[in-house]
C-alpha atoms as a PDB file:
ATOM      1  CA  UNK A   1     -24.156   0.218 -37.289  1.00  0.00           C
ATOM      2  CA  UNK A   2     -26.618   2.407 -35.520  1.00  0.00           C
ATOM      3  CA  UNK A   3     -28.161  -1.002 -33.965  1.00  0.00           C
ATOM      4  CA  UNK A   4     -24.531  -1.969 -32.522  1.00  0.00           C
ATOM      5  CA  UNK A   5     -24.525   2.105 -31.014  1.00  0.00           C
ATOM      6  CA  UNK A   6     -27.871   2.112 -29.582  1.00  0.00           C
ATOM      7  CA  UNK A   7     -27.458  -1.732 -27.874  1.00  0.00           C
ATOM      8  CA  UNK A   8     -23.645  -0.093 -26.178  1.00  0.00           C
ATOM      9  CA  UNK A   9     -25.731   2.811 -25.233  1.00  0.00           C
ATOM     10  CA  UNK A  10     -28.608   0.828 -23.905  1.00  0.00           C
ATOM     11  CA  UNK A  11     -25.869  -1.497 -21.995  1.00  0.00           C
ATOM     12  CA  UNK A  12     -24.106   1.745 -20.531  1.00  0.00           C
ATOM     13  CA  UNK A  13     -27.283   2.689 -19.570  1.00  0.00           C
ATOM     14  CA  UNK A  14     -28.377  -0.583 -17.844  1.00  0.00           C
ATOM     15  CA  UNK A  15     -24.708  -0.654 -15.960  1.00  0.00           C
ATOM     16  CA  UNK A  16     -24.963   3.153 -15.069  1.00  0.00           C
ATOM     17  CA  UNK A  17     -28.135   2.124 -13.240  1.00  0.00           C
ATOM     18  CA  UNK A  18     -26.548  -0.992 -11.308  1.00  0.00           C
ATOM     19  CA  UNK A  19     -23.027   1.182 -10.299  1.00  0.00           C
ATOM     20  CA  UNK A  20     -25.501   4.080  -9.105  1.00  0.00           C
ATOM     21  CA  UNK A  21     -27.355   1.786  -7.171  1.00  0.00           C
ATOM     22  CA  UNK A  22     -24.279  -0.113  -5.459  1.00  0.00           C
ATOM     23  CA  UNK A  23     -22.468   3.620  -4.904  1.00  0.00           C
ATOM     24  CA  UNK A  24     -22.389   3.015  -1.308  1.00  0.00           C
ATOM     25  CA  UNK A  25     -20.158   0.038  -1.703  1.00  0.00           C
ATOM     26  CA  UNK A  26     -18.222   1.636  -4.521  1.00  0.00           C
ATOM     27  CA  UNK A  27     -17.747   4.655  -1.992  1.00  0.00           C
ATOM     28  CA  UNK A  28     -16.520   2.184   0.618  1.00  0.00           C
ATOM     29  CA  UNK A  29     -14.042   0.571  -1.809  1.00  0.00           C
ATOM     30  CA  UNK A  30     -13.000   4.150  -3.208  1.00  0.00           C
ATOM     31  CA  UNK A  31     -12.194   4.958   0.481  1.00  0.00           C
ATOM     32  CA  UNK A  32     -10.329   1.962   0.973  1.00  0.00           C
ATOM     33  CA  UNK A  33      -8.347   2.966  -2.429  1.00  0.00           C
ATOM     34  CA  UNK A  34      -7.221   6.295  -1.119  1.00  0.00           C
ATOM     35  CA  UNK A  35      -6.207   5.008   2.225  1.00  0.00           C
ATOM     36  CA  UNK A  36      -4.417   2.041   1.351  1.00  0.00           C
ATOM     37  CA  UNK A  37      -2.641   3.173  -1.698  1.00  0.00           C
ATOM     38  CA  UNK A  38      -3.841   6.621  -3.676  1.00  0.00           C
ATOM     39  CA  UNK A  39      -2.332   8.694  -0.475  1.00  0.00           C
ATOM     40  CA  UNK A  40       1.474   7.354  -0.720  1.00  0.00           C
ATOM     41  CA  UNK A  41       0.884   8.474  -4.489  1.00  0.00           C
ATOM     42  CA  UNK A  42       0.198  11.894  -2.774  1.00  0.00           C
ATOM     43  CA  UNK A  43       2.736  11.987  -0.105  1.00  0.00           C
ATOM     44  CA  UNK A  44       5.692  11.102  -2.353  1.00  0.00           C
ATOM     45  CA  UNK A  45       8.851  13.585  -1.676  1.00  0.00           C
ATOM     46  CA  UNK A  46       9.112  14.342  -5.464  1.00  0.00           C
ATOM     47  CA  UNK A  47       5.084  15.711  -4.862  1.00  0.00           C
ATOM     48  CA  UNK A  48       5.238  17.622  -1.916  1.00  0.00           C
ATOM     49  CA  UNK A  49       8.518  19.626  -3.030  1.00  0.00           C
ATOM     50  CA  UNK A  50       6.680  20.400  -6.063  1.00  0.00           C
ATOM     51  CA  UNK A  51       3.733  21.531  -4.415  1.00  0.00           C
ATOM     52  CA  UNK A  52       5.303  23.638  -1.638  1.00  0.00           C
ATOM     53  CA  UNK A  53       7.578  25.058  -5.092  1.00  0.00           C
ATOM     54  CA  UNK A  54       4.691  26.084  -6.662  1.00  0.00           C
ATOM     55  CA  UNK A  55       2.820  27.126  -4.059  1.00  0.00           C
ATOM     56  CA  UNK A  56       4.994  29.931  -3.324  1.00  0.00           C
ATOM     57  CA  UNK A  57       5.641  30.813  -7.203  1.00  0.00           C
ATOM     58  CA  UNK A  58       1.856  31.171  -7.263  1.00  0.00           C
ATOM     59  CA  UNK A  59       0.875  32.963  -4.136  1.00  0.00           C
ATOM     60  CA  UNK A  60       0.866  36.900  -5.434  1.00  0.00           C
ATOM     61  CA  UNK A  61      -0.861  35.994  -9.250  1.00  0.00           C
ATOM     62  CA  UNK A  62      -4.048  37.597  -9.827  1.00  0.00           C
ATOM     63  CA  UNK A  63      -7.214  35.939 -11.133  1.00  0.00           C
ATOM     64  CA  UNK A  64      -5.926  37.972 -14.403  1.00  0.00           C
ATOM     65  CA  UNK A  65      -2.733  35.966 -14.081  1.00  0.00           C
ATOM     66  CA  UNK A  66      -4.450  32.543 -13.528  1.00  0.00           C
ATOM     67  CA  UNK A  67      -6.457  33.677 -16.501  1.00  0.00           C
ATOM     68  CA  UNK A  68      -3.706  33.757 -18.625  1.00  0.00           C
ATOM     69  CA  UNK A  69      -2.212  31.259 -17.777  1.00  0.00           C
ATOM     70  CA  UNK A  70      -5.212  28.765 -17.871  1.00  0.00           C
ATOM     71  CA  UNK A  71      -6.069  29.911 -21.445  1.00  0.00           C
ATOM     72  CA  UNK A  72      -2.394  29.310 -22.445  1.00  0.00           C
ATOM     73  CA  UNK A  73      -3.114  25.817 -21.644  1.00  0.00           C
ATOM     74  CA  UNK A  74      -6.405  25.066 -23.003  1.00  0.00           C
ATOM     75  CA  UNK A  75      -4.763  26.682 -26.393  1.00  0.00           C
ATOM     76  CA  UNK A  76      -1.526  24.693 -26.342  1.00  0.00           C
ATOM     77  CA  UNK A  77      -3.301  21.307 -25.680  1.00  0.00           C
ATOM     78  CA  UNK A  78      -2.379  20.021 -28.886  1.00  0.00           C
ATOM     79  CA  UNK A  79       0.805  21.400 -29.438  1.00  0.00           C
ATOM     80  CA  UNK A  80       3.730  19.893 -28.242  1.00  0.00           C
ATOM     81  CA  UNK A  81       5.961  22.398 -28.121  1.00  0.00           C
ATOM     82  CA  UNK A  82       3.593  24.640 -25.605  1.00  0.00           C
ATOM     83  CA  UNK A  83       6.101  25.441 -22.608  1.00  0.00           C
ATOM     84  CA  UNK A  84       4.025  25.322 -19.745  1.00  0.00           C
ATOM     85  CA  UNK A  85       2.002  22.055 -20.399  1.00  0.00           C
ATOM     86  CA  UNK A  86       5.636  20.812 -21.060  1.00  0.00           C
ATOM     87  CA  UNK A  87       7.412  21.969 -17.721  1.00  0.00           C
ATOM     88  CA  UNK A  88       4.107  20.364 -15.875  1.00  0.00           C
ATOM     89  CA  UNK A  89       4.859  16.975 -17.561  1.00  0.00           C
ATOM     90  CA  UNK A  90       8.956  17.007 -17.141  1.00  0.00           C
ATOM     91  CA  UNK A  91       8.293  17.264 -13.510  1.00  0.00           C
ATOM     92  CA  UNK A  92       9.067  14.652 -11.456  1.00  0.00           C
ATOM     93  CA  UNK A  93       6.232  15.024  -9.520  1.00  0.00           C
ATOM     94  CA  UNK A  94       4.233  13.741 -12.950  1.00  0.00           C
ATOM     95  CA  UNK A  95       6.671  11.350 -13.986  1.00  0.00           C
ATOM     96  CA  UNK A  96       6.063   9.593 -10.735  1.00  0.00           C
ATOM     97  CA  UNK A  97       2.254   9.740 -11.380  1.00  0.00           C
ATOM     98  CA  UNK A  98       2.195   8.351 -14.683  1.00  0.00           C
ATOM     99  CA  UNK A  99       4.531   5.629 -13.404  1.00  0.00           C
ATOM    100  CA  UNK A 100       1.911   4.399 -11.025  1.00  0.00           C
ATOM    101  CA  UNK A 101      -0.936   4.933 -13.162  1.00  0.00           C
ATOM    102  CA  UNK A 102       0.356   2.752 -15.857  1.00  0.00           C
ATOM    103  CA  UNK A 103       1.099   0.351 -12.998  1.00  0.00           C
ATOM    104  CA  UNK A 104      -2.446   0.066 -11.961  1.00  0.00           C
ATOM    105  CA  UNK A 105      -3.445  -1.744 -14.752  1.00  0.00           C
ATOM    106  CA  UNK A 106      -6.493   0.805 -15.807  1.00  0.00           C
ATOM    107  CA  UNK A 107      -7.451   1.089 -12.396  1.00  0.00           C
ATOM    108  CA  UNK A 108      -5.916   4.747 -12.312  1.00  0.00           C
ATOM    109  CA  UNK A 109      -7.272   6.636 -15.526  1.00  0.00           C
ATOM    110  CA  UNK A 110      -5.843   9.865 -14.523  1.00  0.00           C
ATOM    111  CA  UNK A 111      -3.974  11.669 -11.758  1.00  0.00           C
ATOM    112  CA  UNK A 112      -3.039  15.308 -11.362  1.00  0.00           C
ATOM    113  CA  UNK A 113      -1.848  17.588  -7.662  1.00  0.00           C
ATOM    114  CA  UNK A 114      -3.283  20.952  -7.744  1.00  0.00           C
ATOM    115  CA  UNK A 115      -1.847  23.762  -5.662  1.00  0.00           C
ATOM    116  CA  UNK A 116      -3.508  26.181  -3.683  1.00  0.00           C
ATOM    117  CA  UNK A 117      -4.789  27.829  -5.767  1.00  0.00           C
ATOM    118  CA  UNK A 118      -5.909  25.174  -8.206  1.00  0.00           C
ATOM    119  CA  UNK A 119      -3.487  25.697 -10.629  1.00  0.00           C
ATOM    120  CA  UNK A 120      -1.980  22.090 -12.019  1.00  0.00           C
ATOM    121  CA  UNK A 121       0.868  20.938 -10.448  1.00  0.00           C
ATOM    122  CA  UNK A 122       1.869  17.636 -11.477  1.00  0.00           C
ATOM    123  CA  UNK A 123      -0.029  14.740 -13.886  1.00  0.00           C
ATOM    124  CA  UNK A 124       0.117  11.676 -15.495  1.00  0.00           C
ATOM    125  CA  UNK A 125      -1.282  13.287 -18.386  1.00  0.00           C
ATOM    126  CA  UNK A 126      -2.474  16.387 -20.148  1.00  0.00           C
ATOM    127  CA  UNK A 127      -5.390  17.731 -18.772  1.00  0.00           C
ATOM    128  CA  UNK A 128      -7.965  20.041 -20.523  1.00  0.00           C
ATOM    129  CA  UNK A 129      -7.447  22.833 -18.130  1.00  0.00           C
ATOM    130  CA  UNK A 130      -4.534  23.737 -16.166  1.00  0.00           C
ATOM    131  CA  UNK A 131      -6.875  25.840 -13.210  1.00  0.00           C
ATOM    132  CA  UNK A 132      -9.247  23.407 -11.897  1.00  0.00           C
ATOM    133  CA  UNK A 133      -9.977  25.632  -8.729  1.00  0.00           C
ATOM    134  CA  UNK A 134     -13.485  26.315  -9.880  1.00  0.00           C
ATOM    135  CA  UNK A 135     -13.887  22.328 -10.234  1.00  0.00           C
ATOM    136  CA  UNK A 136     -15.958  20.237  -7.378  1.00  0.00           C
ATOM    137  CA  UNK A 137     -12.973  18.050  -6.928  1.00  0.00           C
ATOM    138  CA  UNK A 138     -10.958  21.203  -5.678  1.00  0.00           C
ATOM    139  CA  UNK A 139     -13.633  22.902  -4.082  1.00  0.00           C
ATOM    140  CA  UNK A 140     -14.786  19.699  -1.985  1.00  0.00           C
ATOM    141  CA  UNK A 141     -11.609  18.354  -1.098  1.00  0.00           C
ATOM    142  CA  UNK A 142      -8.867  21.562  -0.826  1.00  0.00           C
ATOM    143  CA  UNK A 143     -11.610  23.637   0.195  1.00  0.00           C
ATOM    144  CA  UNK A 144     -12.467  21.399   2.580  1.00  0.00           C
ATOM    145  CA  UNK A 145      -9.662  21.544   4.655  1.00  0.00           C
ATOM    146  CA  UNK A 146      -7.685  18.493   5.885  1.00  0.00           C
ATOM    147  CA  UNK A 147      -8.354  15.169   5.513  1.00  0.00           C
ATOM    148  CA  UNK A 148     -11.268  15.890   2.971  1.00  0.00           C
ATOM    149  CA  UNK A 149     -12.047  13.584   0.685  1.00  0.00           C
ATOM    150  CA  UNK A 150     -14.001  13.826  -2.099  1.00  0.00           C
ATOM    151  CA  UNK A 151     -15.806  11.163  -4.454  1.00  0.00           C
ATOM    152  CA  UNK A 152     -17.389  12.301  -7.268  1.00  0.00           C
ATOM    153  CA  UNK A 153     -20.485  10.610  -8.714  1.00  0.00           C
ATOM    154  CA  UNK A 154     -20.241   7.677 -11.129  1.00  0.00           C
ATOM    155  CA  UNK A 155     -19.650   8.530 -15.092  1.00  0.00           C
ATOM    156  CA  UNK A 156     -19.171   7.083 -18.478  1.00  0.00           C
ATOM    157  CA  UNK A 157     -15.989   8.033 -19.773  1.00  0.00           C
ATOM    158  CA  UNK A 158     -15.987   8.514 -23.405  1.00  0.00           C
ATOM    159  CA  UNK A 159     -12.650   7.596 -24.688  1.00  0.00           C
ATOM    160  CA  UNK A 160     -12.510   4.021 -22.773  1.00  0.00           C
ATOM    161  CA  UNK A 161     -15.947   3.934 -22.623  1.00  0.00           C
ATOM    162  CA  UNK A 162     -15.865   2.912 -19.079  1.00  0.00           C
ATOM    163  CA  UNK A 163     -17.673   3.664 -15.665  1.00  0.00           C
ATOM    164  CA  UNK A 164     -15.393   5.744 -13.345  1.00  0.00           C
ATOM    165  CA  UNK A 165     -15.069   8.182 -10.374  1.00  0.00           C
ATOM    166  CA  UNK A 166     -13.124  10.614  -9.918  1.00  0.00           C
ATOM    167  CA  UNK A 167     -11.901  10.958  -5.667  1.00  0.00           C
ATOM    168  CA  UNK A 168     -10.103  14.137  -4.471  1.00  0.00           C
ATOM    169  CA  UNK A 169      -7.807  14.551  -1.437  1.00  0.00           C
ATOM    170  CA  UNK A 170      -6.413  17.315   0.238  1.00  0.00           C
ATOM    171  CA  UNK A 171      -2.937  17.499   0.898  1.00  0.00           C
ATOM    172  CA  UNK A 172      -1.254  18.531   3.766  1.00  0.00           C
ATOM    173  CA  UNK A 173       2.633  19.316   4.065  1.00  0.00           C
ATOM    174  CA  UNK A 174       3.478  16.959   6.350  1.00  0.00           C
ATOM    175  CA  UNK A 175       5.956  19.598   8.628  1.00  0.00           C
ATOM    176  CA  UNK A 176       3.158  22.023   9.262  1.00  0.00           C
ATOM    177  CA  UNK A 177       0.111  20.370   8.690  1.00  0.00           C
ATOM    178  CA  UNK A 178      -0.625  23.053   6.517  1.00  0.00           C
ATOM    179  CA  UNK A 179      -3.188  22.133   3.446  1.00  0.00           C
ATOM    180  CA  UNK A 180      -1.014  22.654   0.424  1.00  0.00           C
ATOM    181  CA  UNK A 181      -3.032  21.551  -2.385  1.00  0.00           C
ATOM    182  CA  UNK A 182      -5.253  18.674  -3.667  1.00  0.00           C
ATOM    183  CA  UNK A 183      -4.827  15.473  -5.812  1.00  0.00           C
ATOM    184  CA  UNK A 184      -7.563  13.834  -7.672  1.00  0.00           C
ATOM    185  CA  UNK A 185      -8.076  10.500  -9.616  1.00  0.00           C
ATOM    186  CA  UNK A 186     -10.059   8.411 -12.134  1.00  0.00           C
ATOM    187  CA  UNK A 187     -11.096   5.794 -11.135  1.00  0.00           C
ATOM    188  CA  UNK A 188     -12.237   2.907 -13.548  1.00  0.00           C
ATOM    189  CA  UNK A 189     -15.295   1.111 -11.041  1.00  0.00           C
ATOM    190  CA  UNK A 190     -15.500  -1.876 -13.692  1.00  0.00           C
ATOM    191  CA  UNK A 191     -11.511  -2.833 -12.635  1.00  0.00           C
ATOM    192  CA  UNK A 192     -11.984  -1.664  -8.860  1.00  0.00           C
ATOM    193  CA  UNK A 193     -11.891  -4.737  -6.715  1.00  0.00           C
END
């Protein structure tokens, strides 16, 4: 048993080395990704509603608020009946998202839209936290300003024990041009073509 462990380790390892030295063409192909199809994902009706919704539901709460809030996620993870992960994953905005990921095949392993203020907005699944505006993949892509995109560096994910990236993108509202939040992905680099 702890043979079979340390050879997947040592073959993670190996592949970790050969995606971190082909990043550049990863990056390219992660670009392509967003442009071609991961920014209709963003720029769905059902999103943007919910974003500009949200955004001004969200726009007086204090960092106490956010806080709250946040730490009423991260304790309600596991339990279904916890309101607010539930009201997240009703919207339509998420149902849409975890259409398309499980229509990607394992390409997609997660999607979520943050709002302004980095509070979760819509996803294809739970995530650990629901304020990710302390994350890189709000700070470099929302924070940014618009048309920032974000690619994250390459990482073994633990439950599919896959290599994936995650790519952020800021959203704008497509009346004002206004950036109203951020979307981010997983991407799995072993099903990326």
């Amino acid at each position: 048993m702890k043979f079979g462990l340390f050879a997947s380790l040592a073959a993670a390892c190996a592949l970790a080395t050969v995606y971190t030295a082909h990043a550049d063409a990863y990056g390219e192909r992660l670009e392509e990704l967003i442009k071609t199809e991961l920014l209709d994902w963003v720029y769905d009706e059902s999103v943007i509603e919910t974003l500009r919704h949200q955004n001004a539901i969200t726009l007086n709460l204090t960092e106490e608020d956010i806080a709250a809030l946040d730490r009423k996620w991260r304790s309600g993870i596991n339990a279904p009946e916890n309101d607010l992960i539930q009201d997240v994953l009703k919207r339509s905005a998420s149902l849409h998202l975890a259409e398309l990921q499980a229509s990607s095949r394992g390409l997609v392993t997660e999607a979520f839209i943050m709002d302004k203020r980095g509070l979760n907005v819509a996803q294809s699944a739970v995530t650990t936290d629901y304020w990710q505006g302390d994350e890189v993949h709000f700070t470099q892509s929302f924070g940014n300003g618009a048309n920032s995109i974000y690619i994250g560096q390459v990482e073994l994910d633990e439950s599919s024990l896959a290599f994936q990236r995650t790519v952020s993108v800021a959203i704008s509202d497509p009346d004002t041009a206004e950036v109203i939040g951020a979307a981010t992905f997983g991407i799995n680099l072993e099903l990326l073509e």
